[in-house]
C-alpha atoms as a PDB file:
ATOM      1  CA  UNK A   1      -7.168  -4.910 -29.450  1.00  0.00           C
ATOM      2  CA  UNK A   2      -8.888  -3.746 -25.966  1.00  0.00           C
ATOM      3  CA  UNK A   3      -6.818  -1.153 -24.500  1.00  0.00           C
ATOM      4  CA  UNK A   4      -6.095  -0.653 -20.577  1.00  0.00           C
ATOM      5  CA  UNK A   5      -7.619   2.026 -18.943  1.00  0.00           C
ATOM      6  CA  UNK A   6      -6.055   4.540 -16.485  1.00  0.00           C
ATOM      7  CA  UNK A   7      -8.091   6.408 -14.228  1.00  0.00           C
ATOM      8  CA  UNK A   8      -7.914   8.539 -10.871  1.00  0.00           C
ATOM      9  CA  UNK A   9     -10.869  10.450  -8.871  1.00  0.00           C
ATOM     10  CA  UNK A  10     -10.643  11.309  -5.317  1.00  0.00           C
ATOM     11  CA  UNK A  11     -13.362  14.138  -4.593  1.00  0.00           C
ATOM     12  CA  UNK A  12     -11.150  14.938  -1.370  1.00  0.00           C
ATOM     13  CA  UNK A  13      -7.501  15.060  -2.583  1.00  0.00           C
ATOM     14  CA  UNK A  14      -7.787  18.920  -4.173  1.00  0.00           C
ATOM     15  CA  UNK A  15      -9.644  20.694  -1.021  1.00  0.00           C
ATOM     16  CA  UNK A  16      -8.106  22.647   0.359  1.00  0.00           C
ATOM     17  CA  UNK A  17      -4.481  22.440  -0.599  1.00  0.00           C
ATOM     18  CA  UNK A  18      -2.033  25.491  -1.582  1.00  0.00           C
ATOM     19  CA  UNK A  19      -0.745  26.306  -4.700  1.00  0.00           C
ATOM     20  CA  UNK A  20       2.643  24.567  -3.913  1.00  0.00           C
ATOM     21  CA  UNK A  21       0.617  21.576  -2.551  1.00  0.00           C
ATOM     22  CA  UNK A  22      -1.188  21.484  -5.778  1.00  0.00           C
ATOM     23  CA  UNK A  23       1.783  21.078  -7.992  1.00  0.00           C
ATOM     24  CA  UNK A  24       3.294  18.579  -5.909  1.00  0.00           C
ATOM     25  CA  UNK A  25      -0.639  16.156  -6.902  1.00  0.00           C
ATOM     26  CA  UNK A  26       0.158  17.002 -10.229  1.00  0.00           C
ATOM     27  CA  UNK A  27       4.149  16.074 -10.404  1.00  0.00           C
ATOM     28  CA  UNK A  28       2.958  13.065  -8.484  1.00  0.00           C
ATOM     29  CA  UNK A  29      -0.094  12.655 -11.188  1.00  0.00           C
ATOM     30  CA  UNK A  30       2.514  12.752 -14.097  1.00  0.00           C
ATOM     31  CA  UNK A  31       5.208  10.390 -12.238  1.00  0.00           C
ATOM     32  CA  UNK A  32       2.300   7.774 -10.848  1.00  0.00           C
ATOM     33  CA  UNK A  33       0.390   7.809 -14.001  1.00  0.00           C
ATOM     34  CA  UNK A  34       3.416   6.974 -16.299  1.00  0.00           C
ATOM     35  CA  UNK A  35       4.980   4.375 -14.178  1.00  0.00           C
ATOM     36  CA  UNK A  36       1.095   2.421 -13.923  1.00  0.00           C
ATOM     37  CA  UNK A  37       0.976   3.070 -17.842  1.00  0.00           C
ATOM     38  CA  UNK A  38       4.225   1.483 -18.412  1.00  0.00           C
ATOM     39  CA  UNK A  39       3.864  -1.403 -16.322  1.00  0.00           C
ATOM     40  CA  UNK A  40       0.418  -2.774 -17.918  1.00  0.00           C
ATOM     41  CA  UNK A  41       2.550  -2.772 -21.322  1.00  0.00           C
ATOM     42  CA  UNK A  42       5.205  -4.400 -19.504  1.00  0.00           C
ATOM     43  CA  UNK A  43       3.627  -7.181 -18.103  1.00  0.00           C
ATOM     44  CA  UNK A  44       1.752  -7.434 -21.218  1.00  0.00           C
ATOM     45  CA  UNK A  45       5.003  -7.853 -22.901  1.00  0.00           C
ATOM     46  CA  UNK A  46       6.319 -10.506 -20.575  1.00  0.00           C
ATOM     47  CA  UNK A  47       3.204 -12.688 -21.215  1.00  0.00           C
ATOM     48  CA  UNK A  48       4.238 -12.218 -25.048  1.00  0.00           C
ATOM     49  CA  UNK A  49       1.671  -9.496 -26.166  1.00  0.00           C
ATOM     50  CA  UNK A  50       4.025  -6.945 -28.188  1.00  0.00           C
ATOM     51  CA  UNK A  51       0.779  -4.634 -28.805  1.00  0.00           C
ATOM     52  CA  UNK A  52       1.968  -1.786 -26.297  1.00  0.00           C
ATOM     53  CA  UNK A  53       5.782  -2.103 -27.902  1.00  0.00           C
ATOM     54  CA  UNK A  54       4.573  -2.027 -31.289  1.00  0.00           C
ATOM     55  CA  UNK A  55       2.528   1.174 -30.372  1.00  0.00           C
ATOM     56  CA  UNK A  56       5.691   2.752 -28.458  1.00  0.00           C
ATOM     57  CA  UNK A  57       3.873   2.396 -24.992  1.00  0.00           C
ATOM     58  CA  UNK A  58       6.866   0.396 -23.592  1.00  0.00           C
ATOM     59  CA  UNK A  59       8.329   3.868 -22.194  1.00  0.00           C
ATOM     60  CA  UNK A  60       8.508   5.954 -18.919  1.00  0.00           C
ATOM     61  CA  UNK A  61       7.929   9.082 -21.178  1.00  0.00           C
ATOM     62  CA  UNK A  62       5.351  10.533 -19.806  1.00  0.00           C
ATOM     63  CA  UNK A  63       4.494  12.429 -23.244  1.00  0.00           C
ATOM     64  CA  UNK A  64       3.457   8.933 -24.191  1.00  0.00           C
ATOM     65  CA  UNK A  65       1.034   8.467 -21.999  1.00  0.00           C
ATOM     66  CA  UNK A  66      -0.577  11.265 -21.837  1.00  0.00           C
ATOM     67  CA  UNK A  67      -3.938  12.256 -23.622  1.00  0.00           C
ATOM     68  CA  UNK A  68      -4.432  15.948 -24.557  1.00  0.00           C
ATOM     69  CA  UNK A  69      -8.371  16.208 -23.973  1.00  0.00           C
ATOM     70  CA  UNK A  70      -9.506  13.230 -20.934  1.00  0.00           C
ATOM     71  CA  UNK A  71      -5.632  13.644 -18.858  1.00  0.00           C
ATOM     72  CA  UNK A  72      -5.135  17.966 -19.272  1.00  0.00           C
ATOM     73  CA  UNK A  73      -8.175  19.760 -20.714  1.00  0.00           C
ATOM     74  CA  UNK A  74     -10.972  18.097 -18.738  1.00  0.00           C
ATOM     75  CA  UNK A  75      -9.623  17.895 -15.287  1.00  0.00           C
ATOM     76  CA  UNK A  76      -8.836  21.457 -16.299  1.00  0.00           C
ATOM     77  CA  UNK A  77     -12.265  22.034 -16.910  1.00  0.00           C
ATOM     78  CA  UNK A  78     -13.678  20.656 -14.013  1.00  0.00           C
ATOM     79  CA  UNK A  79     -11.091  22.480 -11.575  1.00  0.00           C
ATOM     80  CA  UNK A  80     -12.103  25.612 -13.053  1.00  0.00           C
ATOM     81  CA  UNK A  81     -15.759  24.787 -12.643  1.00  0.00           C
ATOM     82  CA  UNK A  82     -15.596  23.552  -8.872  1.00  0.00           C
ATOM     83  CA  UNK A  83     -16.141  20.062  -9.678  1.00  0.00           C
ATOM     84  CA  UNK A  84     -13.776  17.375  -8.352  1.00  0.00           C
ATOM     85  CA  UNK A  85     -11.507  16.227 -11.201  1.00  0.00           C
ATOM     86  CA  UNK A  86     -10.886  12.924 -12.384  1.00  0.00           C
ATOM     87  CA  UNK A  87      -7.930  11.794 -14.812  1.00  0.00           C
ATOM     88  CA  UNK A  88      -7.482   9.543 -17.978  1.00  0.00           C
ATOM     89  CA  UNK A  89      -4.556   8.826 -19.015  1.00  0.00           C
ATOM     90  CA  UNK A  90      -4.420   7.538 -22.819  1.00  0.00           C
ATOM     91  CA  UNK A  91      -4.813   3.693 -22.837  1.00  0.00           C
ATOM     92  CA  UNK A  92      -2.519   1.341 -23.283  1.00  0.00           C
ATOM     93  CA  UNK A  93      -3.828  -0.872 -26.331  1.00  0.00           C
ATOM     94  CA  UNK A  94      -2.595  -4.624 -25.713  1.00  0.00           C
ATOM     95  CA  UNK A  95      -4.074  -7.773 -27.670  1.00  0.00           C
ATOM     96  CA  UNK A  96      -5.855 -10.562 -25.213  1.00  0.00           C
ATOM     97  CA  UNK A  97      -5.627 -13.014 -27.529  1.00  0.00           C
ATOM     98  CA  UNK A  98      -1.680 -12.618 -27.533  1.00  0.00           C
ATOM     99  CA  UNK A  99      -1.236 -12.541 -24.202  1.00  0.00           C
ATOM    100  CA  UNK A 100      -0.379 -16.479 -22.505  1.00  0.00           C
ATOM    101  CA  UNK A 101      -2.493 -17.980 -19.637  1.00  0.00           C
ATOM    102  CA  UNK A 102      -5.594 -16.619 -21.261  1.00  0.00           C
ATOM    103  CA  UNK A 103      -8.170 -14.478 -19.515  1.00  0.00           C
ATOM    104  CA  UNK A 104      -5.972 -14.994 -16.251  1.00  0.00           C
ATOM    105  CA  UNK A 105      -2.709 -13.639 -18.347  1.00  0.00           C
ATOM    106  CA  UNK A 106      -5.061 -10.624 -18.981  1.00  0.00           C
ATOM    107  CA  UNK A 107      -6.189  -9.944 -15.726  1.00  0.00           C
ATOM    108  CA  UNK A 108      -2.382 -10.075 -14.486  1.00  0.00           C
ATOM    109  CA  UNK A 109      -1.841  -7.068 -17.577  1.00  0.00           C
ATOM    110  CA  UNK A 110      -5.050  -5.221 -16.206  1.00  0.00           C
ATOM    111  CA  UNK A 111      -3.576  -5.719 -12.486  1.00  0.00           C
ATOM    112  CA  UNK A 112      -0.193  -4.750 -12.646  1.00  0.00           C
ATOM    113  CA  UNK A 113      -1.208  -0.937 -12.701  1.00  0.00           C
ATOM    114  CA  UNK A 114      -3.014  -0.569  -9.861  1.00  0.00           C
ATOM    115  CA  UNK A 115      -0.839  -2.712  -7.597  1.00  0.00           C
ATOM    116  CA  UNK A 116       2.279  -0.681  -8.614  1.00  0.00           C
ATOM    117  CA  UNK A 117       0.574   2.405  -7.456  1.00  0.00           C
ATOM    118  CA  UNK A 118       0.091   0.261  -4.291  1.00  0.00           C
ATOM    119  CA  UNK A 119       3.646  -0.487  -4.130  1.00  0.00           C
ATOM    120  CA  UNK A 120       4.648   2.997  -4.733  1.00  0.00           C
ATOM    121  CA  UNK A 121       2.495   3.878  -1.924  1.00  0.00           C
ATOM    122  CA  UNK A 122       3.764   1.621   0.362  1.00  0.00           C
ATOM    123  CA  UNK A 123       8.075   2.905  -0.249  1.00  0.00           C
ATOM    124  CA  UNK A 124       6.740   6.430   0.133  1.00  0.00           C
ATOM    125  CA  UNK A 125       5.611   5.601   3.384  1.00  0.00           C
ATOM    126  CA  UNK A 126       8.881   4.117   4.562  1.00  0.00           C
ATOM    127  CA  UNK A 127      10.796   7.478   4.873  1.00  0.00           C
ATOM    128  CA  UNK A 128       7.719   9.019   6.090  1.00  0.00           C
ATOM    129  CA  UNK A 129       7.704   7.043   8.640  1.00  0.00           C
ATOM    130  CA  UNK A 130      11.018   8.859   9.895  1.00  0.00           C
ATOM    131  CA  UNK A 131      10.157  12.751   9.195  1.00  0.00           C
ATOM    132  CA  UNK A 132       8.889  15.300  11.157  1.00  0.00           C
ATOM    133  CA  UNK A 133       4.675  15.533  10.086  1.00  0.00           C
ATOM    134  CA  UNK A 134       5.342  19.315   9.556  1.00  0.00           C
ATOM    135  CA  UNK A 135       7.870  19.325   7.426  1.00  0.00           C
ATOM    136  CA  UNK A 136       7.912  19.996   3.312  1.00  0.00           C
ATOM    137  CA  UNK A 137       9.851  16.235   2.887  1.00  0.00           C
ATOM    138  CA  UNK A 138       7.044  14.878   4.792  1.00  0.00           C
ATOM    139  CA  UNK A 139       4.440  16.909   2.813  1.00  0.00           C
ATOM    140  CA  UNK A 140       5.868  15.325  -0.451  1.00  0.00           C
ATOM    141  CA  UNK A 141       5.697  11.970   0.595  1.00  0.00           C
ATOM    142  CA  UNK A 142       1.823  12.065   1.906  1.00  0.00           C
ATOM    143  CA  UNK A 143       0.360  13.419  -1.331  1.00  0.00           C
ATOM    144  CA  UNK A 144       2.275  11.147  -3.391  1.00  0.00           C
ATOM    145  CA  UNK A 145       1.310   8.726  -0.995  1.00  0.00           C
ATOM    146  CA  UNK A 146      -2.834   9.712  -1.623  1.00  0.00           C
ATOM    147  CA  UNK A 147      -2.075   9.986  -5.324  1.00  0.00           C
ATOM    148  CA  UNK A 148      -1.202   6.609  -5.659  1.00  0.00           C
ATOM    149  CA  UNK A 149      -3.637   5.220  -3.519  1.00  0.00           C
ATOM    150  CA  UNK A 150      -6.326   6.979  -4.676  1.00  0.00           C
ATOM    151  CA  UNK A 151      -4.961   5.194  -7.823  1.00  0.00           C
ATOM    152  CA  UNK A 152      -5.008   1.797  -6.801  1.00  0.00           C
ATOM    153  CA  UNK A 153      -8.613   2.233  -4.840  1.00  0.00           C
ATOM    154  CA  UNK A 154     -10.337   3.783  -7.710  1.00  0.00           C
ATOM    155  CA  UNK A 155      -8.793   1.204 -10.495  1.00  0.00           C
ATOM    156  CA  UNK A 156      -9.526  -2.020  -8.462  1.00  0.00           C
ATOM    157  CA  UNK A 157     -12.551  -1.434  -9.120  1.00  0.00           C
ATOM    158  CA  UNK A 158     -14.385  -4.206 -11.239  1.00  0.00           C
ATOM    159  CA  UNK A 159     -16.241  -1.784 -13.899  1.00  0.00           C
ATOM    160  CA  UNK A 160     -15.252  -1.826 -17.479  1.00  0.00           C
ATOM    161  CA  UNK A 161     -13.092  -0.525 -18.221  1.00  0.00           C
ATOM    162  CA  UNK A 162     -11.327   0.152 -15.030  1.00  0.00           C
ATOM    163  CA  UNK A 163      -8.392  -2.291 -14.442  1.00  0.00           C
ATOM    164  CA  UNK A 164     -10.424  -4.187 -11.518  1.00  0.00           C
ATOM    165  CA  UNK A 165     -12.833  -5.400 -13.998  1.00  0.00           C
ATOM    166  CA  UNK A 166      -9.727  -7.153 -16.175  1.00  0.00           C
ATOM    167  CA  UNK A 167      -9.936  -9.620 -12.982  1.00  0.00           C
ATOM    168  CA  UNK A 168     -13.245 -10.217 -12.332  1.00  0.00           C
ATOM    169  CA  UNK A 169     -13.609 -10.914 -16.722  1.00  0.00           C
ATOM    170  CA  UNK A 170     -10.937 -14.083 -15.099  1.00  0.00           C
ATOM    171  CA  UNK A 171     -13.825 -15.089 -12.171  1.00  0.00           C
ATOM    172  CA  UNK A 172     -17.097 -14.408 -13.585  1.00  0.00           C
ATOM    173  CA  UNK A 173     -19.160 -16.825 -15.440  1.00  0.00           C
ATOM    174  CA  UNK A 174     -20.717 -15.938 -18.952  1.00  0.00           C
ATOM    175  CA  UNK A 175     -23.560 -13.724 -18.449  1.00  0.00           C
ATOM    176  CA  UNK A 176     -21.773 -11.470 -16.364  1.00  0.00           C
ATOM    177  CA  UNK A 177     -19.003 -11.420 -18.964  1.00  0.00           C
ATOM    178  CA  UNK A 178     -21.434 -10.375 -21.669  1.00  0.00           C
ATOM    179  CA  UNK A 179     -23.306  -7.153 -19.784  1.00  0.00           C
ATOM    180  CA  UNK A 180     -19.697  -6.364 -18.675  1.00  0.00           C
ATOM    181  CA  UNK A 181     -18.542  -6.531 -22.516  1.00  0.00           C
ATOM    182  CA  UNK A 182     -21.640  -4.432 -23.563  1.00  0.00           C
ATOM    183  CA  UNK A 183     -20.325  -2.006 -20.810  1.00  0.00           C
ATOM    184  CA  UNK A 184     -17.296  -1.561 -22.378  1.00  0.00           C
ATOM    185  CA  UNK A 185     -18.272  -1.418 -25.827  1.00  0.00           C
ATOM    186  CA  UNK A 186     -19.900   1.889 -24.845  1.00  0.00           C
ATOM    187  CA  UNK A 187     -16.097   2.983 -24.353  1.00  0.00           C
ATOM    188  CA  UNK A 188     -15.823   6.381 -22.527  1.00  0.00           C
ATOM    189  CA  UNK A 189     -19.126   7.340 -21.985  1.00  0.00           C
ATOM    190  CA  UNK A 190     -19.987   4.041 -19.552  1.00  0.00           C
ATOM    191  CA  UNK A 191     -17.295   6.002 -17.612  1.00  0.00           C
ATOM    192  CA  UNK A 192     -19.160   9.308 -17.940  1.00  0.00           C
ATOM    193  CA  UNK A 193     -22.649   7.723 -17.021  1.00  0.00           C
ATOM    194  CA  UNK A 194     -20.485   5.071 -14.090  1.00  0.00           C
ATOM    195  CA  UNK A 195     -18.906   9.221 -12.950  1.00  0.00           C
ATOM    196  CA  UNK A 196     -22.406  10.674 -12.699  1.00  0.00           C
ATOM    197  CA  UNK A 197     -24.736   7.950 -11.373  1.00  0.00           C
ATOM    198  CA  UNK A 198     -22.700   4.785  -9.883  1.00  0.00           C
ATOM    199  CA  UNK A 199     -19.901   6.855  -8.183  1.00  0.00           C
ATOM    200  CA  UNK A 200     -22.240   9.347  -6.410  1.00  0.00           C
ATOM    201  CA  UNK A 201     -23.257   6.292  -4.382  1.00  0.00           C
ATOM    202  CA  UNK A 202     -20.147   4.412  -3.251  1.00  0.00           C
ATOM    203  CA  UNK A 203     -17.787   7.746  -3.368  1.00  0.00           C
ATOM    204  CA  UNK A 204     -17.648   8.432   0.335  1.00  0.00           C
ATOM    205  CA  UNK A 205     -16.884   5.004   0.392  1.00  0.00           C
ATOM    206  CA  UNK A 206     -13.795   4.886  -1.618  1.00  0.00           C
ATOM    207  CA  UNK A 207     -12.929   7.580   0.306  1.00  0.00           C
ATOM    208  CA  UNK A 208     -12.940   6.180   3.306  1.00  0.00           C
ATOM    209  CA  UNK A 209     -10.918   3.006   1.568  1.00  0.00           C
ATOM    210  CA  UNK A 210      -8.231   5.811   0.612  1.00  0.00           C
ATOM    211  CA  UNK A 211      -7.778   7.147   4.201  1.00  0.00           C
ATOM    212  CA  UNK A 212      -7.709   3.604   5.688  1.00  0.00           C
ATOM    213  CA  UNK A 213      -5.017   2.527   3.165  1.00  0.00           C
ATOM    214  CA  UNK A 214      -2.848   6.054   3.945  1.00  0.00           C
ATOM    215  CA  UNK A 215      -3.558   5.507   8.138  1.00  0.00           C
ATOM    216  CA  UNK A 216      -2.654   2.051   7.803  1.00  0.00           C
ATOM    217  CA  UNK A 217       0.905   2.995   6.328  1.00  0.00           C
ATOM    218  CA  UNK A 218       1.893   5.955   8.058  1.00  0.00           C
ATOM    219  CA  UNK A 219       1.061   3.887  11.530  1.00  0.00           C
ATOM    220  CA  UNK A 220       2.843   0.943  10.739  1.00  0.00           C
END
């Protein structure tokens, strides 16, 4: 069984931002996090893998979901220690070998997190779009807005085991498939090494991805 990853890191989203601000991010964490959870077993269901129901994943609860050390105690940590936090929730196991349409069905199971994020994003913007930018309401909306896009940014992208890499696994031919499954066998430290080395590179760039995304759908 190869579980689906959750993950979030924006080194932006907690500068800055009030004590009220802050628990709005982390009521938005709990809600966005649950409903991405959820819908990877849910699709994975639909394309006949019963893994996630077996395991009791097929639930909004967000008690389900979450994992004690890598989704409270270390973004804890790292807020206490000035570092920018980043969040993992507790995987959602699913079979591949269950799941129809083959590496394609899988990549649909690994997608279906981030893009619902992305869809979240996109109805909080909607009453945004009709709210005065100083009010609370409108406050709500934007960082639930970030949350979720920071969600869909940082998951789309195609290192194991972050949900992008469930499609490129679909695309890529053989070799690629194999350093990408020796990636993953390293399990959460290739996420600790990708945190420290890979991300310090393209970070600004994500960034930047996140504020396009949340410009593009307040302004339109």
């Amino acid at each position: 069984m190869r579980p689906i990853g959750h993950f979030l890191y924006n080194r932006d989203m907690f500068l800055g931002l009030s004590g009220a601000d802050l628990l709005i991010v982390f009521v938005s964490l709990l809600i966005s996090m649950t409903i991405h959870e959820a819908m990877h077993g849910f699709v994975a269901h639909w394309l006949g893998d019963k893994t996630a129901q077996e395991a009791g994943r097929l639930t909004l609860n967000p008690l389900r979901h979450i994992d004690t050390f890598t989704t409270i105690l270390l973004p804890l940590v790292l807020i206490v220690s000035g570092q920018p936090p980043f969040f993992i929730a507790k995987p959602v196991p699913f079979n591949p070998y269950r799941v129809r349409y083959g590496a394609y069905g899988v990549a649909l199971v690994g997608l279906a997190g981030p893009f619902t994020n992305l869809a979240l994003a996109v109805l909080a913007s909607i009453p945004a779009h009709f709210m005065d930018s100083g009010s609370g309401i409108f406050t709500m909306l934007a960082l639930f807005m970030q949350v979720n896009i920071a969600f869909f940014v940082f998951n789309m992208i195609p290192f194991p085991p972050l949900d992008g890499s469930r499609l490129l696994y679909a695309f890529a031919p053989d070799t690629v498939r194999e350093v990408m499954e020796r990636i993953e066998a390293i399990g959460f430290m290739a996420i600790i090494v990708f945190m420290l080395v890979v991300f310090q590179f393209i970070g600004p760039f994500i960034s930047r991805i996140d504020s396009g995304i949340f410009t593009f759908l307040l302004l339109h």
